[in-house]
PDB file of N, CA and C in Angstrom:
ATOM      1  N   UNK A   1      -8.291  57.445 -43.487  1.00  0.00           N
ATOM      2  CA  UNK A   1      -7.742  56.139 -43.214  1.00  0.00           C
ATOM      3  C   UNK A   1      -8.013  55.176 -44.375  1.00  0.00           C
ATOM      4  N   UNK A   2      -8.953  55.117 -45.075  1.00  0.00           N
ATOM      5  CA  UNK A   2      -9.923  54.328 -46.535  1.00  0.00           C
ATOM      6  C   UNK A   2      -8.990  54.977 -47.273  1.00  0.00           C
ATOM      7  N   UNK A   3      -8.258  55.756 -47.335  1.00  0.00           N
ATOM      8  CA  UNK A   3      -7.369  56.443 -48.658  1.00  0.00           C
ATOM      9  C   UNK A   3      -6.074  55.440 -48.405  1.00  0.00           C
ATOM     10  N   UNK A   4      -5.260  55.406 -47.056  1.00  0.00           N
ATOM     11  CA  UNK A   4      -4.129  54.627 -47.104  1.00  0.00           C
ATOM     12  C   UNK A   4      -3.975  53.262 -47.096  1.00  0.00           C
ATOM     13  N   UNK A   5      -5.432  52.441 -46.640  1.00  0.00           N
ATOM     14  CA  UNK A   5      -5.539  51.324 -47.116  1.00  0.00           C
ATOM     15  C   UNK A   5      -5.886  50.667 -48.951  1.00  0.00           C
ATOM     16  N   UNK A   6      -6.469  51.871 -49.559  1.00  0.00           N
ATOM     17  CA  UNK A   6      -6.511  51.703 -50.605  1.00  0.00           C
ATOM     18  C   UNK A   6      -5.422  51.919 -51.283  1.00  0.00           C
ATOM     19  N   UNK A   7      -4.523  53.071 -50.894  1.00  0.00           N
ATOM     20  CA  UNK A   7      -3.336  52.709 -51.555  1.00  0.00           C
ATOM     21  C   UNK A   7      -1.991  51.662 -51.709  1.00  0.00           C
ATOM     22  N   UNK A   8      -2.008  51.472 -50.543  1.00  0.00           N
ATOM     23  CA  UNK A   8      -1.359  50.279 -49.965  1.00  0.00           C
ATOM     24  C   UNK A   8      -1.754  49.123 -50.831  1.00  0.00           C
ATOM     25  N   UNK A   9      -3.106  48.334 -51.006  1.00  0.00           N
ATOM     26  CA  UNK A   9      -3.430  47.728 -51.875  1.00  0.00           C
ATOM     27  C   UNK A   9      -2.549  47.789 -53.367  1.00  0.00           C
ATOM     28  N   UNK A  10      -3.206  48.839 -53.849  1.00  0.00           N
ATOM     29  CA  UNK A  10      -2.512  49.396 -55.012  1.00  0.00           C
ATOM     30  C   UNK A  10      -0.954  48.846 -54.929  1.00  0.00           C
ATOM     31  N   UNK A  11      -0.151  49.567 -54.200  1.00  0.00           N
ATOM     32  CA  UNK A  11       1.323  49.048 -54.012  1.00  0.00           C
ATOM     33  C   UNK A  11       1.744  47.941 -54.197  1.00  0.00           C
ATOM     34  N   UNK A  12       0.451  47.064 -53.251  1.00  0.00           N
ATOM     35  CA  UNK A  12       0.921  45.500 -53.340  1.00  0.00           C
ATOM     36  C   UNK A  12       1.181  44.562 -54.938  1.00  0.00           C
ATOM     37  N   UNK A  13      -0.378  45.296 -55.290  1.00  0.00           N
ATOM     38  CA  UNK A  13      -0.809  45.020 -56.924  1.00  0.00           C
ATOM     39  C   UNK A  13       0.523  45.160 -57.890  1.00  0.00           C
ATOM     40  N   UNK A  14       0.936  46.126 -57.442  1.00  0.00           N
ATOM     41  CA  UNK A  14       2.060  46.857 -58.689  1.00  0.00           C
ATOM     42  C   UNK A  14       3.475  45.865 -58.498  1.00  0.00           C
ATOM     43  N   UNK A  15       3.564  45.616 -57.230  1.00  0.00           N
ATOM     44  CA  UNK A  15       4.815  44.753 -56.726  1.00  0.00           C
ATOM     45  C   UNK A  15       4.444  43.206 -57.580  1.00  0.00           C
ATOM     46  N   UNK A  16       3.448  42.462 -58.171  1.00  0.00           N
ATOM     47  CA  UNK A  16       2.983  41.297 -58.252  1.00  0.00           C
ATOM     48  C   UNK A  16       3.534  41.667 -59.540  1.00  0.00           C
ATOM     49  N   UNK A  17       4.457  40.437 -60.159  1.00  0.00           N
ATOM     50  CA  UNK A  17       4.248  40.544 -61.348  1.00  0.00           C
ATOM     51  C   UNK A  17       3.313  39.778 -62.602  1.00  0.00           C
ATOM     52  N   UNK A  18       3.225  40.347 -63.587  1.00  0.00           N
ATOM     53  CA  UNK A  18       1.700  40.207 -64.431  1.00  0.00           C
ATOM     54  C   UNK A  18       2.036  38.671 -65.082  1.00  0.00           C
ATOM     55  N   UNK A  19       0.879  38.132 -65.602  1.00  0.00           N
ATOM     56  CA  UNK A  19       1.175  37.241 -66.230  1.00  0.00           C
ATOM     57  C   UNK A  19       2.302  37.093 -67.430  1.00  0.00           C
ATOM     58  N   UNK A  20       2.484  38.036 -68.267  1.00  0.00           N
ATOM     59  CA  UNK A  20       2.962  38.102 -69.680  1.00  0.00           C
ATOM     60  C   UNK A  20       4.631  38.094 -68.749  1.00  0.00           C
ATOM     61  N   UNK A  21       4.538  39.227 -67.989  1.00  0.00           N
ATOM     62  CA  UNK A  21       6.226  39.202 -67.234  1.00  0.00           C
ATOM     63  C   UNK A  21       6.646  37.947 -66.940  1.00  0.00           C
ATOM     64  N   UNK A  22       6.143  37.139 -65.906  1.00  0.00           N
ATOM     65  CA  UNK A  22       5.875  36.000 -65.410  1.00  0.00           C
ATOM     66  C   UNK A  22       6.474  34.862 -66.974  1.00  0.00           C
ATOM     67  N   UNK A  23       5.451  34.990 -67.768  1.00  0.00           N
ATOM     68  CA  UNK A  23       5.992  34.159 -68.880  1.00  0.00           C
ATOM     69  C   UNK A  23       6.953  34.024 -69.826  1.00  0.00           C
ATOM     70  N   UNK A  24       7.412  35.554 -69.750  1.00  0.00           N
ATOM     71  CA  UNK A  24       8.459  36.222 -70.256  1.00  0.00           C
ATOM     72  C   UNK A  24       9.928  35.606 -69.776  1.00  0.00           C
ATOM     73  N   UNK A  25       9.908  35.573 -68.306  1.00  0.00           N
ATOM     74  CA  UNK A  25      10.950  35.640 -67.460  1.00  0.00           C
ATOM     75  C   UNK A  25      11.258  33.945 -67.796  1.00  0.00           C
ATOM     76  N   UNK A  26      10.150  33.323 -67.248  1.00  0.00           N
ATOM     77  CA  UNK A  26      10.430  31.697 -67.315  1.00  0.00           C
ATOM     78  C   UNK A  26      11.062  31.506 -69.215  1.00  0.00           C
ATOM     79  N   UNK A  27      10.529  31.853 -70.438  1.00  0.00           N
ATOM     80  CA  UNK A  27      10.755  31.953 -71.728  1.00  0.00           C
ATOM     81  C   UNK A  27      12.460  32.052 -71.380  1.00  0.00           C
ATOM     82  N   UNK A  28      13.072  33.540 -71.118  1.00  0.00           N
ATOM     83  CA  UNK A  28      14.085  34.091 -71.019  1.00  0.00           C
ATOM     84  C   UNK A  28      15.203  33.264 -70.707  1.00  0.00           C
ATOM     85  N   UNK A  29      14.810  32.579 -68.933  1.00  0.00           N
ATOM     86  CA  UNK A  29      15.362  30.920 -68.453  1.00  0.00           C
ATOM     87  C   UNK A  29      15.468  29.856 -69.053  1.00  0.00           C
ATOM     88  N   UNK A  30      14.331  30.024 -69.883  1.00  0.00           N
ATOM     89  CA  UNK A  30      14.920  28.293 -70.925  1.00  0.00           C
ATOM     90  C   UNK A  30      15.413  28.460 -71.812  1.00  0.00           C
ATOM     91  N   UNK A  31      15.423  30.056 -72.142  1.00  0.00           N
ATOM     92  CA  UNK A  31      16.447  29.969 -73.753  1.00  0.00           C
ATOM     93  C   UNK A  31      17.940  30.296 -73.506  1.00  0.00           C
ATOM     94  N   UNK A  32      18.404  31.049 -71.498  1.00  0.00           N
ATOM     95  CA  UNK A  32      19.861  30.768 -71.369  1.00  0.00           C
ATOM     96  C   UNK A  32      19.622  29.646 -71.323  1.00  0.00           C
ATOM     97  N   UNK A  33      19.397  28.919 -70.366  1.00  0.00           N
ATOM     98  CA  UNK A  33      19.786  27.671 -70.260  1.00  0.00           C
ATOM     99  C   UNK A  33      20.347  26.230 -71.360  1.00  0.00           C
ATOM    100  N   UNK A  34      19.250  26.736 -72.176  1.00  0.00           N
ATOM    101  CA  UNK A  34      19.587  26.079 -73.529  1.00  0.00           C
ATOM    102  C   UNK A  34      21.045  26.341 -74.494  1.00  0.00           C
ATOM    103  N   UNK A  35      21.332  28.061 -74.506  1.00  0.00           N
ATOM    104  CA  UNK A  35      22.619  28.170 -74.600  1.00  0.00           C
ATOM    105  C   UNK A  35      23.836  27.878 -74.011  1.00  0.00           C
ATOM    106  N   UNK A  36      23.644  28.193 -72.516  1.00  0.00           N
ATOM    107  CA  UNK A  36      24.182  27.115 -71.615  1.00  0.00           C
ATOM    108  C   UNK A  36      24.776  26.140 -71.518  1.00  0.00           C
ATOM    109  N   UNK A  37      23.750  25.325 -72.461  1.00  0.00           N
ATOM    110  CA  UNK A  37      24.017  23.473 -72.616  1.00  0.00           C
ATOM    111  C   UNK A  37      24.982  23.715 -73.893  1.00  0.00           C
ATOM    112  N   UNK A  38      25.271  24.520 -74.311  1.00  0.00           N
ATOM    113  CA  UNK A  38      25.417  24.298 -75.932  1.00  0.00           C
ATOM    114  C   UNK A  38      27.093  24.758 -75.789  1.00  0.00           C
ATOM    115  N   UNK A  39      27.727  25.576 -74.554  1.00  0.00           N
ATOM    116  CA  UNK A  39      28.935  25.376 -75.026  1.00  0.00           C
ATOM    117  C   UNK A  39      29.816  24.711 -74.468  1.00  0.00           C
ATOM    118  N   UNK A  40      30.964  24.544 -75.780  1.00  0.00           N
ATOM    119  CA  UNK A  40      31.822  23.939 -75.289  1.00  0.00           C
ATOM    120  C   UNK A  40      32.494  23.741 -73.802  1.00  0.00           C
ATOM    121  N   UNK A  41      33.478  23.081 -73.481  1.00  0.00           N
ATOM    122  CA  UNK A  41      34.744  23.351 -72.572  1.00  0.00           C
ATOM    123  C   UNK A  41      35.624  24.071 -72.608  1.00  0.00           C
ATOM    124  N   UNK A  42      36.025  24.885 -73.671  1.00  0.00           N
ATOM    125  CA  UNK A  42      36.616  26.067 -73.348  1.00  0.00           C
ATOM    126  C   UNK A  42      36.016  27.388 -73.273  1.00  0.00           C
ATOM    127  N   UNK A  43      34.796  27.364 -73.540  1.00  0.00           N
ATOM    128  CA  UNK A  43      33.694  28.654 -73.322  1.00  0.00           C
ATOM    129  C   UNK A  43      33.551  28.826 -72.450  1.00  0.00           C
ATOM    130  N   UNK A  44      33.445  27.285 -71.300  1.00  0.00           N
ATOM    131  CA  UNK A  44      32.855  26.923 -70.070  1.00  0.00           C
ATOM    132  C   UNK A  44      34.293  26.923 -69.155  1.00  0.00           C
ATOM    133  N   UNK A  45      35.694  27.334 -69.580  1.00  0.00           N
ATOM    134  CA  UNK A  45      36.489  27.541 -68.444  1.00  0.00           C
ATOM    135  C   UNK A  45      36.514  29.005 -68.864  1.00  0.00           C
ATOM    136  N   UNK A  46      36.345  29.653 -69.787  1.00  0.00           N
ATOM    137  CA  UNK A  46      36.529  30.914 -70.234  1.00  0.00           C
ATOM    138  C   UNK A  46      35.577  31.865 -69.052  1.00  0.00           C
ATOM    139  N   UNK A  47      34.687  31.242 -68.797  1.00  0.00           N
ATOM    140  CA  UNK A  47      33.390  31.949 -67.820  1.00  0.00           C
ATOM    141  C   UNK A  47      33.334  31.724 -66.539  1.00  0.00           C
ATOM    142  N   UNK A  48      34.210  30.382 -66.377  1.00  0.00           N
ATOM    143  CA  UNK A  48      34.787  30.030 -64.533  1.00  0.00           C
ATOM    144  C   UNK A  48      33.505  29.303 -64.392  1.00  0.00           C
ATOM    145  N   UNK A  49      33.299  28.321 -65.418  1.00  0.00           N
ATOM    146  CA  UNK A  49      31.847  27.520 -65.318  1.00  0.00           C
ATOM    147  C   UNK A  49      32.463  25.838 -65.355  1.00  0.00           C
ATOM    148  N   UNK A  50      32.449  24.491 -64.313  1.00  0.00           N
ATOM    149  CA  UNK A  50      32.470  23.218 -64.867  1.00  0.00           C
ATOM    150  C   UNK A  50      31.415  22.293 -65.651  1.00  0.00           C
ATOM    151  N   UNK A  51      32.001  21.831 -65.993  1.00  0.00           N
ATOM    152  CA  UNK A  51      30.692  20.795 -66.683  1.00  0.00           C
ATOM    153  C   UNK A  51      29.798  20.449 -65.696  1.00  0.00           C
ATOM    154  N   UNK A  52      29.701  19.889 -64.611  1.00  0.00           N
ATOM    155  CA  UNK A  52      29.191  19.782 -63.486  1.00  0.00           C
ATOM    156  C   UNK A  52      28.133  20.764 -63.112  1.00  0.00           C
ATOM    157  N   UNK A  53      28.834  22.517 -63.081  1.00  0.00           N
ATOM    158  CA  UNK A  53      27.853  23.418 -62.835  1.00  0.00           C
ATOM    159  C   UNK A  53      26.472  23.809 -64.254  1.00  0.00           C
ATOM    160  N   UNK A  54      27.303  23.476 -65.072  1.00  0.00           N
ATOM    161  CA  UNK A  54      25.912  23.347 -66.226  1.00  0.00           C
ATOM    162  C   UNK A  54      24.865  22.561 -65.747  1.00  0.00           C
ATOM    163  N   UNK A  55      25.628  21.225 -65.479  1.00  0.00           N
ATOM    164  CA  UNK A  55      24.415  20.077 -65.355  1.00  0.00           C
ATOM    165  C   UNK A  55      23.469  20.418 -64.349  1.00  0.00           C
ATOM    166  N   UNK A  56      23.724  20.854 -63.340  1.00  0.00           N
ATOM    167  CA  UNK A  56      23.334  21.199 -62.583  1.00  0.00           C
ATOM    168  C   UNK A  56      21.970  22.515 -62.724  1.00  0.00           C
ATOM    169  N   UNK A  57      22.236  22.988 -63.600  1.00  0.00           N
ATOM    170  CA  UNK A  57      21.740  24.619 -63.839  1.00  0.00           C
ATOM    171  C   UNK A  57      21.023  23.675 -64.538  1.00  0.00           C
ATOM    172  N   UNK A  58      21.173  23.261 -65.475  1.00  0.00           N
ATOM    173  CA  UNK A  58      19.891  23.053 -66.971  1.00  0.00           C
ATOM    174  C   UNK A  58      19.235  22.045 -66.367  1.00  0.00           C
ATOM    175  N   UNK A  59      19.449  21.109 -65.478  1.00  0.00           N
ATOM    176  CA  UNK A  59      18.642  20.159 -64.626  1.00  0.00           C
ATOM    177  C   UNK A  59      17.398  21.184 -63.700  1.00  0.00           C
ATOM    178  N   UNK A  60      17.340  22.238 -63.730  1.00  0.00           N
ATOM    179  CA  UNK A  60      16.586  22.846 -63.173  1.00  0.00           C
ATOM    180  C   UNK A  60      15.006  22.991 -64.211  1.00  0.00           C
ATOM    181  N   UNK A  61      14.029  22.915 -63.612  1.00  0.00           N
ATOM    182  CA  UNK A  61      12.963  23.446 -64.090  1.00  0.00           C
ATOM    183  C   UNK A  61      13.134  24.788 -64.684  1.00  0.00           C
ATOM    184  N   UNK A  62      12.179  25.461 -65.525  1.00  0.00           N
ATOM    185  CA  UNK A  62      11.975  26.586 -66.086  1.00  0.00           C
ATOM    186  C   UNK A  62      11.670  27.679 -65.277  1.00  0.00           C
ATOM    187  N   UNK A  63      10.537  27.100 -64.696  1.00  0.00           N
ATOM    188  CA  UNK A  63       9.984  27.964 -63.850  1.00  0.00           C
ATOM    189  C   UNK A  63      10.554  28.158 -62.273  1.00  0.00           C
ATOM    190  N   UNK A  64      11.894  27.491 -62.107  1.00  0.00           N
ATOM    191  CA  UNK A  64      12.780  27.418 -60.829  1.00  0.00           C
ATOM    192  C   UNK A  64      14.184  28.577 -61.422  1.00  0.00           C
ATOM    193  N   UNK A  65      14.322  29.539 -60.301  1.00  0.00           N
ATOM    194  CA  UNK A  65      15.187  30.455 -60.367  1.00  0.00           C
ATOM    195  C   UNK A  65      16.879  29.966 -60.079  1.00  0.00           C
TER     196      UNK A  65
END
């Protein structure tokens, strides 16, 4: 029974992601986002995106999905 609670643990551990991922991911978010901001209006109908939905997106925190 001490074997499947210890593994279970384990599982949980592996599901958490690590710090560096974690910092990685938020990094990843602010550098679309930043591209994001950067194009034009015809990039932004080219992708089925309004000006509106940018603002919206880059108004977001980093660390908000």
């Amino acid at each position: 029974m001490a074997r499947i609670a210890l593994n279970a643990g384990f599982a949980t551990a592996a599901a958490t992601p690590s710090l560096m991922e974690t910092l990685n991911a938020w990094y990843v978010r602010w550098q679309e986002r930043r591209e994001l901001a950067s194009l034009d209006q015809r990039a932004l109908d080219d992708i089925g995106l309004s000006r509106g939905d940018v603002l919206t997106e880059i108004s977001k925190p980093f660390w908000r999905a």
